[in-house]
PDB file of N, CA and C in Angstrom:
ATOM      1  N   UNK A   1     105.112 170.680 116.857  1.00  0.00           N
ATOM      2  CA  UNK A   1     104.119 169.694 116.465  1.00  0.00           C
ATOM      3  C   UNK A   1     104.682 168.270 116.443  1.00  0.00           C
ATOM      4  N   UNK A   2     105.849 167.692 116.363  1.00  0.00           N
ATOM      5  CA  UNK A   2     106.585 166.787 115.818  1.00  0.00           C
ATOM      6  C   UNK A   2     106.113 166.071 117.398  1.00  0.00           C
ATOM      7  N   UNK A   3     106.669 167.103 118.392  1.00  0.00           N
ATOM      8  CA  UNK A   3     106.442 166.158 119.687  1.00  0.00           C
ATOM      9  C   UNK A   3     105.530 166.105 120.482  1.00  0.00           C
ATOM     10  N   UNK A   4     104.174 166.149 119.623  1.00  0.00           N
ATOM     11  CA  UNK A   4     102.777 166.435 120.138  1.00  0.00           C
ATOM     12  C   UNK A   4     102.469 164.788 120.956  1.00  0.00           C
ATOM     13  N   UNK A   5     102.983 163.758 120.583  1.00  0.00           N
ATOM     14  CA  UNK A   5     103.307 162.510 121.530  1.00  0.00           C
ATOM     15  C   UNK A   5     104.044 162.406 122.276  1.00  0.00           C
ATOM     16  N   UNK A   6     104.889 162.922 122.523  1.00  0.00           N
ATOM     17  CA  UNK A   6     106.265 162.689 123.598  1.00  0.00           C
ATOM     18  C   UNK A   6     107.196 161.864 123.042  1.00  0.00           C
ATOM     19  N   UNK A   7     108.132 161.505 123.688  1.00  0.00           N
ATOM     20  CA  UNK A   7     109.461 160.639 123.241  1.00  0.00           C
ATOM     21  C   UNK A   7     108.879 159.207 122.779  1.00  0.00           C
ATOM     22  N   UNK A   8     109.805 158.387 122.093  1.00  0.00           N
ATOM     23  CA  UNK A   8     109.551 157.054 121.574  1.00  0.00           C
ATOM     24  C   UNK A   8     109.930 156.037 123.301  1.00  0.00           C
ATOM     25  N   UNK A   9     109.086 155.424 123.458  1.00  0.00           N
ATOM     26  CA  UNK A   9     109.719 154.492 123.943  1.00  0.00           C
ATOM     27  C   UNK A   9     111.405 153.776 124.162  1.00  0.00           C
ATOM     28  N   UNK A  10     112.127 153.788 124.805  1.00  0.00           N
ATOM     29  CA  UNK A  10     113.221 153.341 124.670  1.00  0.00           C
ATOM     30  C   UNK A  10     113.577 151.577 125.861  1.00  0.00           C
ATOM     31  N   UNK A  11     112.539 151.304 126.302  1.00  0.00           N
ATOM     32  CA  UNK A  11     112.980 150.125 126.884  1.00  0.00           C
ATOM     33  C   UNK A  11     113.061 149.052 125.939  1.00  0.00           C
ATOM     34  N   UNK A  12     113.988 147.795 125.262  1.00  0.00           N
ATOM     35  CA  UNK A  12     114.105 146.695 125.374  1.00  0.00           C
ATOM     36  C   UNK A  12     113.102 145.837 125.245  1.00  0.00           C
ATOM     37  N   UNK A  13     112.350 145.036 124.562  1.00  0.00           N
ATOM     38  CA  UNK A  13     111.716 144.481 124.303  1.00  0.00           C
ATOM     39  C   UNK A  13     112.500 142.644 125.002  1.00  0.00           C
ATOM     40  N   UNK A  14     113.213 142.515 124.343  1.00  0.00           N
ATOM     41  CA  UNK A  14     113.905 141.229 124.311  1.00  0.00           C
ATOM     42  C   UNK A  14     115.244 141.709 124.530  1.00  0.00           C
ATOM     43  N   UNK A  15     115.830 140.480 125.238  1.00  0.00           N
ATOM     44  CA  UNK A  15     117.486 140.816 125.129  1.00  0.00           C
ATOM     45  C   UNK A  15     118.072 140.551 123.659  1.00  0.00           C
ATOM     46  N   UNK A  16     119.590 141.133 123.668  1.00  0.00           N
ATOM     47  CA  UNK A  16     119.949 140.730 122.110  1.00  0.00           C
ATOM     48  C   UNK A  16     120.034 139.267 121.874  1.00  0.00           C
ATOM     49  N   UNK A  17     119.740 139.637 120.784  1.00  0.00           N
ATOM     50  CA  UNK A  17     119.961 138.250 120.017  1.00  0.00           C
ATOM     51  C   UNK A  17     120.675 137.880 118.953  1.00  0.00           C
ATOM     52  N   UNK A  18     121.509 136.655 119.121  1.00  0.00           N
ATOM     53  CA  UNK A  18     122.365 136.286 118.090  1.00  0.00           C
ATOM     54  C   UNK A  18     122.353 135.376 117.206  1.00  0.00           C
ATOM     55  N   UNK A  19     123.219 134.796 116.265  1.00  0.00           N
ATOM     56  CA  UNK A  19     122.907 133.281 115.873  1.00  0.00           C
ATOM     57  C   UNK A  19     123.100 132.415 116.228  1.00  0.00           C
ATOM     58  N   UNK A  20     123.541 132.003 118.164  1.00  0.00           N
ATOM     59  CA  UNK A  20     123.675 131.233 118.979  1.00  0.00           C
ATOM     60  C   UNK A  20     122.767 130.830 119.036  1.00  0.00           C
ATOM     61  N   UNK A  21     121.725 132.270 119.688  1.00  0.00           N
ATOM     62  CA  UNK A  21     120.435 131.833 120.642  1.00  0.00           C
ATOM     63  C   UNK A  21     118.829 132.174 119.300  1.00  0.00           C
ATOM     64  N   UNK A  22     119.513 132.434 118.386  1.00  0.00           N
ATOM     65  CA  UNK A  22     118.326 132.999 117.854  1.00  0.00           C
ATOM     66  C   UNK A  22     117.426 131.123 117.311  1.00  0.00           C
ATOM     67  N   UNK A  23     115.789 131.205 117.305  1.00  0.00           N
ATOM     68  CA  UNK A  23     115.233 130.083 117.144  1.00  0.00           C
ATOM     69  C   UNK A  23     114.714 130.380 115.542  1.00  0.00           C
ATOM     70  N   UNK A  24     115.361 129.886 114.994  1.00  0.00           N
ATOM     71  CA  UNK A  24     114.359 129.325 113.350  1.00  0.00           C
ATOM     72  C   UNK A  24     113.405 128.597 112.775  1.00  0.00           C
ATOM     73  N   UNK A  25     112.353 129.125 112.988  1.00  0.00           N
ATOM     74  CA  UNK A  25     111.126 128.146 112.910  1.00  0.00           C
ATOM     75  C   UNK A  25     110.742 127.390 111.869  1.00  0.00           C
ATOM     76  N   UNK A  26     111.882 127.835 110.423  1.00  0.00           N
ATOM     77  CA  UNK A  26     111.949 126.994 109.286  1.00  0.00           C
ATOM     78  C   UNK A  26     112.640 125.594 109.866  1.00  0.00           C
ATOM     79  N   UNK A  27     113.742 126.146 110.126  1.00  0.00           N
ATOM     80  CA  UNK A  27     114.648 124.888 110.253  1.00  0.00           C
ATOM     81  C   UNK A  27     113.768 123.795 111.781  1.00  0.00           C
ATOM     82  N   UNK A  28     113.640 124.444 112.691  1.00  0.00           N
ATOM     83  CA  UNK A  28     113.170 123.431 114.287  1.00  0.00           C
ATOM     84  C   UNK A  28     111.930 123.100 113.516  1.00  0.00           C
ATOM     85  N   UNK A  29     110.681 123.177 112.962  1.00  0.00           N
ATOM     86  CA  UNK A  29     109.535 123.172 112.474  1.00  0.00           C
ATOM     87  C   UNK A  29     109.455 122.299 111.225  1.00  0.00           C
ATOM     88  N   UNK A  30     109.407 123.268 110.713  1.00  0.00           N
ATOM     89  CA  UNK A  30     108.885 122.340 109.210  1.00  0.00           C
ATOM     90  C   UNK A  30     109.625 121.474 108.494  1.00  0.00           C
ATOM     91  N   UNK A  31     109.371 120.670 107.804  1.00  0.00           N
ATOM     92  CA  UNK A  31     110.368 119.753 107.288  1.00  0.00           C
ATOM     93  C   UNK A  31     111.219 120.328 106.113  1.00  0.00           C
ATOM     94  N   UNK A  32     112.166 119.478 105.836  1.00  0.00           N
ATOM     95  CA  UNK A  32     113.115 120.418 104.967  1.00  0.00           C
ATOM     96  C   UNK A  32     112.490 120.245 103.466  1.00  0.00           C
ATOM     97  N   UNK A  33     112.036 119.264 103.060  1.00  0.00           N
ATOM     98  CA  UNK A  33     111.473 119.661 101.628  1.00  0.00           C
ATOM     99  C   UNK A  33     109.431 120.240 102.445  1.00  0.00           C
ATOM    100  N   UNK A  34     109.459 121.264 102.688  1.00  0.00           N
ATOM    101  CA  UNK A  34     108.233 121.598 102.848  1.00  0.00           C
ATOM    102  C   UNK A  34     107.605 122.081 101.361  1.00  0.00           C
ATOM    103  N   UNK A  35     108.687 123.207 100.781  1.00  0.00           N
ATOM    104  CA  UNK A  35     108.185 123.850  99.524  1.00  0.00           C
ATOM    105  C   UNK A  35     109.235 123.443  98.473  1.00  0.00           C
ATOM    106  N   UNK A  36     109.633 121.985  98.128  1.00  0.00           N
ATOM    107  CA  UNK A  36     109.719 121.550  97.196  1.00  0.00           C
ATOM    108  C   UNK A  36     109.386 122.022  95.623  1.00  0.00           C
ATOM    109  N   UNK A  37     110.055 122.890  94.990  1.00  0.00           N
ATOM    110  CA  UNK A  37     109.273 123.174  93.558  1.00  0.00           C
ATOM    111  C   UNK A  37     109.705 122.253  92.411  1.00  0.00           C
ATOM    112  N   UNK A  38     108.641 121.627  91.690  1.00  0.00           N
ATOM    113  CA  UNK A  38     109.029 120.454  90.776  1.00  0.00           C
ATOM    114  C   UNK A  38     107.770 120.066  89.945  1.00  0.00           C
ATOM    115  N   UNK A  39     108.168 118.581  89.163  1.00  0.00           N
ATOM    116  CA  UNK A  39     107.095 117.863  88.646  1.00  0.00           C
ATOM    117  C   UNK A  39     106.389 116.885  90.246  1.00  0.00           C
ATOM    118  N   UNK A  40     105.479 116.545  90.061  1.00  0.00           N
ATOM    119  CA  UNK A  40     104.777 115.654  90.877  1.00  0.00           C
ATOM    120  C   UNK A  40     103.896 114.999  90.017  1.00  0.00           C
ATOM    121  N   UNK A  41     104.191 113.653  90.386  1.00  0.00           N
ATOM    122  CA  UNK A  41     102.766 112.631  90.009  1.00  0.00           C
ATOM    123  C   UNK A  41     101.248 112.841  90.416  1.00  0.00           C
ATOM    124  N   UNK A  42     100.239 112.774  89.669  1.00  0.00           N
ATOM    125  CA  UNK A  42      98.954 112.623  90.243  1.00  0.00           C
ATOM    126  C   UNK A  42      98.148 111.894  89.328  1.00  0.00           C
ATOM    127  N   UNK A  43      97.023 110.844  90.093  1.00  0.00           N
ATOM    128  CA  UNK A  43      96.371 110.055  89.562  1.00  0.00           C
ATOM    129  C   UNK A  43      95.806 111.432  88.444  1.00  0.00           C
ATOM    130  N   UNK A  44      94.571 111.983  88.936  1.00  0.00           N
ATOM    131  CA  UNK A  44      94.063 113.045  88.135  1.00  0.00           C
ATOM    132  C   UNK A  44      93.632 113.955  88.089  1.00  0.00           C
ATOM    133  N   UNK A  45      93.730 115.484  87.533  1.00  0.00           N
ATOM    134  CA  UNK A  45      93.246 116.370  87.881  1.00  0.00           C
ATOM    135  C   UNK A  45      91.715 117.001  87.856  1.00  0.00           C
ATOM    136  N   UNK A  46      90.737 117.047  89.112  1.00  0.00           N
ATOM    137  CA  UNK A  46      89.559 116.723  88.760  1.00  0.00           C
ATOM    138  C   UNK A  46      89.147 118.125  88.312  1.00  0.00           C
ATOM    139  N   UNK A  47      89.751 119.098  89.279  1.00  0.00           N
ATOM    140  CA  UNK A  47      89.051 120.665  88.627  1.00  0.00           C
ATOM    141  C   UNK A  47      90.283 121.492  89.031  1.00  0.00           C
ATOM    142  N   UNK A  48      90.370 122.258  88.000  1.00  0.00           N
ATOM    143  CA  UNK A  48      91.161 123.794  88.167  1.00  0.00           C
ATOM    144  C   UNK A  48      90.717 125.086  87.842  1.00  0.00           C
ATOM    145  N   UNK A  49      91.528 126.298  88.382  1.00  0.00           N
ATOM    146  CA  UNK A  49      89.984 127.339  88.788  1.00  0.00           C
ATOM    147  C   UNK A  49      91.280 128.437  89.071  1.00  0.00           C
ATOM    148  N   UNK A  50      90.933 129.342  88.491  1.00  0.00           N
ATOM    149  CA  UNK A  50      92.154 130.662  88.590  1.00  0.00           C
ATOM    150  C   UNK A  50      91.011 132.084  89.144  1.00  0.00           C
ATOM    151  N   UNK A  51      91.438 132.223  90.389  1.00  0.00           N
ATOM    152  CA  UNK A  51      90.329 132.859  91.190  1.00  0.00           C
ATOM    153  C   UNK A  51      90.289 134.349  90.816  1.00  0.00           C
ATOM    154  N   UNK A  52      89.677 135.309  90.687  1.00  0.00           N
ATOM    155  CA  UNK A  52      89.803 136.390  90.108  1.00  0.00           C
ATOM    156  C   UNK A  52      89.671 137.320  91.037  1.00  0.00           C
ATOM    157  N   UNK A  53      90.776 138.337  91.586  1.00  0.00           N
ATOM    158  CA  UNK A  53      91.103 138.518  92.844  1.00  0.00           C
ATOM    159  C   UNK A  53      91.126 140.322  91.989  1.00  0.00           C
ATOM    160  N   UNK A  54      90.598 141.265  93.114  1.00  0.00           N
ATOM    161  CA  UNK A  54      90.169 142.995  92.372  1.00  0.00           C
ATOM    162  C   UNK A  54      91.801 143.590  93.118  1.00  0.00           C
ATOM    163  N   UNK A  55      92.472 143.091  93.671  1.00  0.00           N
ATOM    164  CA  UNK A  55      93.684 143.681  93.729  1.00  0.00           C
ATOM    165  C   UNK A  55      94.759 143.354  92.937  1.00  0.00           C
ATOM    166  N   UNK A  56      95.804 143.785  92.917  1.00  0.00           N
ATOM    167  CA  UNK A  56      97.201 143.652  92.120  1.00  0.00           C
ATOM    168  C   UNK A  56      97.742 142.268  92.145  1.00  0.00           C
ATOM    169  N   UNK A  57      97.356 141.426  93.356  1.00  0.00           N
ATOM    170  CA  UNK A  57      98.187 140.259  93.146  1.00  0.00           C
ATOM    171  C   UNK A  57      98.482 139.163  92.333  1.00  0.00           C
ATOM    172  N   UNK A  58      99.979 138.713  92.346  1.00  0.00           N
ATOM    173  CA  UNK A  58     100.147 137.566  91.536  1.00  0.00           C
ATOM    174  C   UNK A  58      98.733 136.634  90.945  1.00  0.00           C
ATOM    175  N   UNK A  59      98.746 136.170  89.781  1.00  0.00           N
ATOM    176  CA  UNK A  59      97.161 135.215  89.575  1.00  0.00           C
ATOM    177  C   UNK A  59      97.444 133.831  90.062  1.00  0.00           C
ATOM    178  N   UNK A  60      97.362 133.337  90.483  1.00  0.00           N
ATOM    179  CA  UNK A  60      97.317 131.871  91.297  1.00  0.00           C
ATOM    180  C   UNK A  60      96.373 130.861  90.518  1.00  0.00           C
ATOM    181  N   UNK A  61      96.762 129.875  89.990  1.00  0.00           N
ATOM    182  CA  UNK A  61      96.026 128.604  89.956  1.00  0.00           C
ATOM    183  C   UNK A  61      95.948 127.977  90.593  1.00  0.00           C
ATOM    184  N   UNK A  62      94.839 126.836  90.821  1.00  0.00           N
ATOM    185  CA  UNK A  62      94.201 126.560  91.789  1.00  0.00           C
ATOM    186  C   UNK A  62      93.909 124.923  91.477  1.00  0.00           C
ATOM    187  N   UNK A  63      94.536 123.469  91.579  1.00  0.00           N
ATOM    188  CA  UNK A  63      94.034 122.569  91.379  1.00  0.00           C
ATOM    189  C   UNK A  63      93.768 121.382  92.023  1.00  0.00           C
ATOM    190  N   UNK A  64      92.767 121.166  91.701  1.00  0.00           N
ATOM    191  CA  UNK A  64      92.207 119.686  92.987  1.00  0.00           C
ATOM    192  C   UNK A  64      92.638 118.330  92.584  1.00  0.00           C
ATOM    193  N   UNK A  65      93.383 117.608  92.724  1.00  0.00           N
ATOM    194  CA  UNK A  65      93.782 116.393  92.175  1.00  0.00           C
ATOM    195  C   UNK A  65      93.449 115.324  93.073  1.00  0.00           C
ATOM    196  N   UNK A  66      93.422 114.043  92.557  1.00  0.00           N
ATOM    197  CA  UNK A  66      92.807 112.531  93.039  1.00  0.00           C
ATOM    198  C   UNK A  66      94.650 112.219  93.892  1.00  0.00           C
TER     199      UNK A  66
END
């Protein structure tokens, strides 16, 4: 029953890759403070709203500032 599909595939997708050739789309891409965690200034906060989500995930706040 196990080999009711046949064998796995074995060709190669991509050649190997190293940390020569490998491309990092953090580093070539986005800027380096992208996700900055801190205080920030804001004129004012007009509405905030904590969305109520029926699965397990983290609760997230949510705020709109000027």
């Amino acid at each position: 029953m196990a080999d009711e599909f046949g064998d796995r595939p074995s060709t190669r997708l991509t050649r190997d890759v190293n940390e020569a050739t490998r491309l990092d789309f953090d580093e070539e891409i986005l800027p380096e403070d992208n996700h900055v965690a801190g205080e920030f200034e804001v004129e004012a906060i007009l509405d905030d709203k904590t969305p109520l989500f029926t699965n397990t995930e983290r609760t997230v706040r949510e705020f709109k500032v000027k």
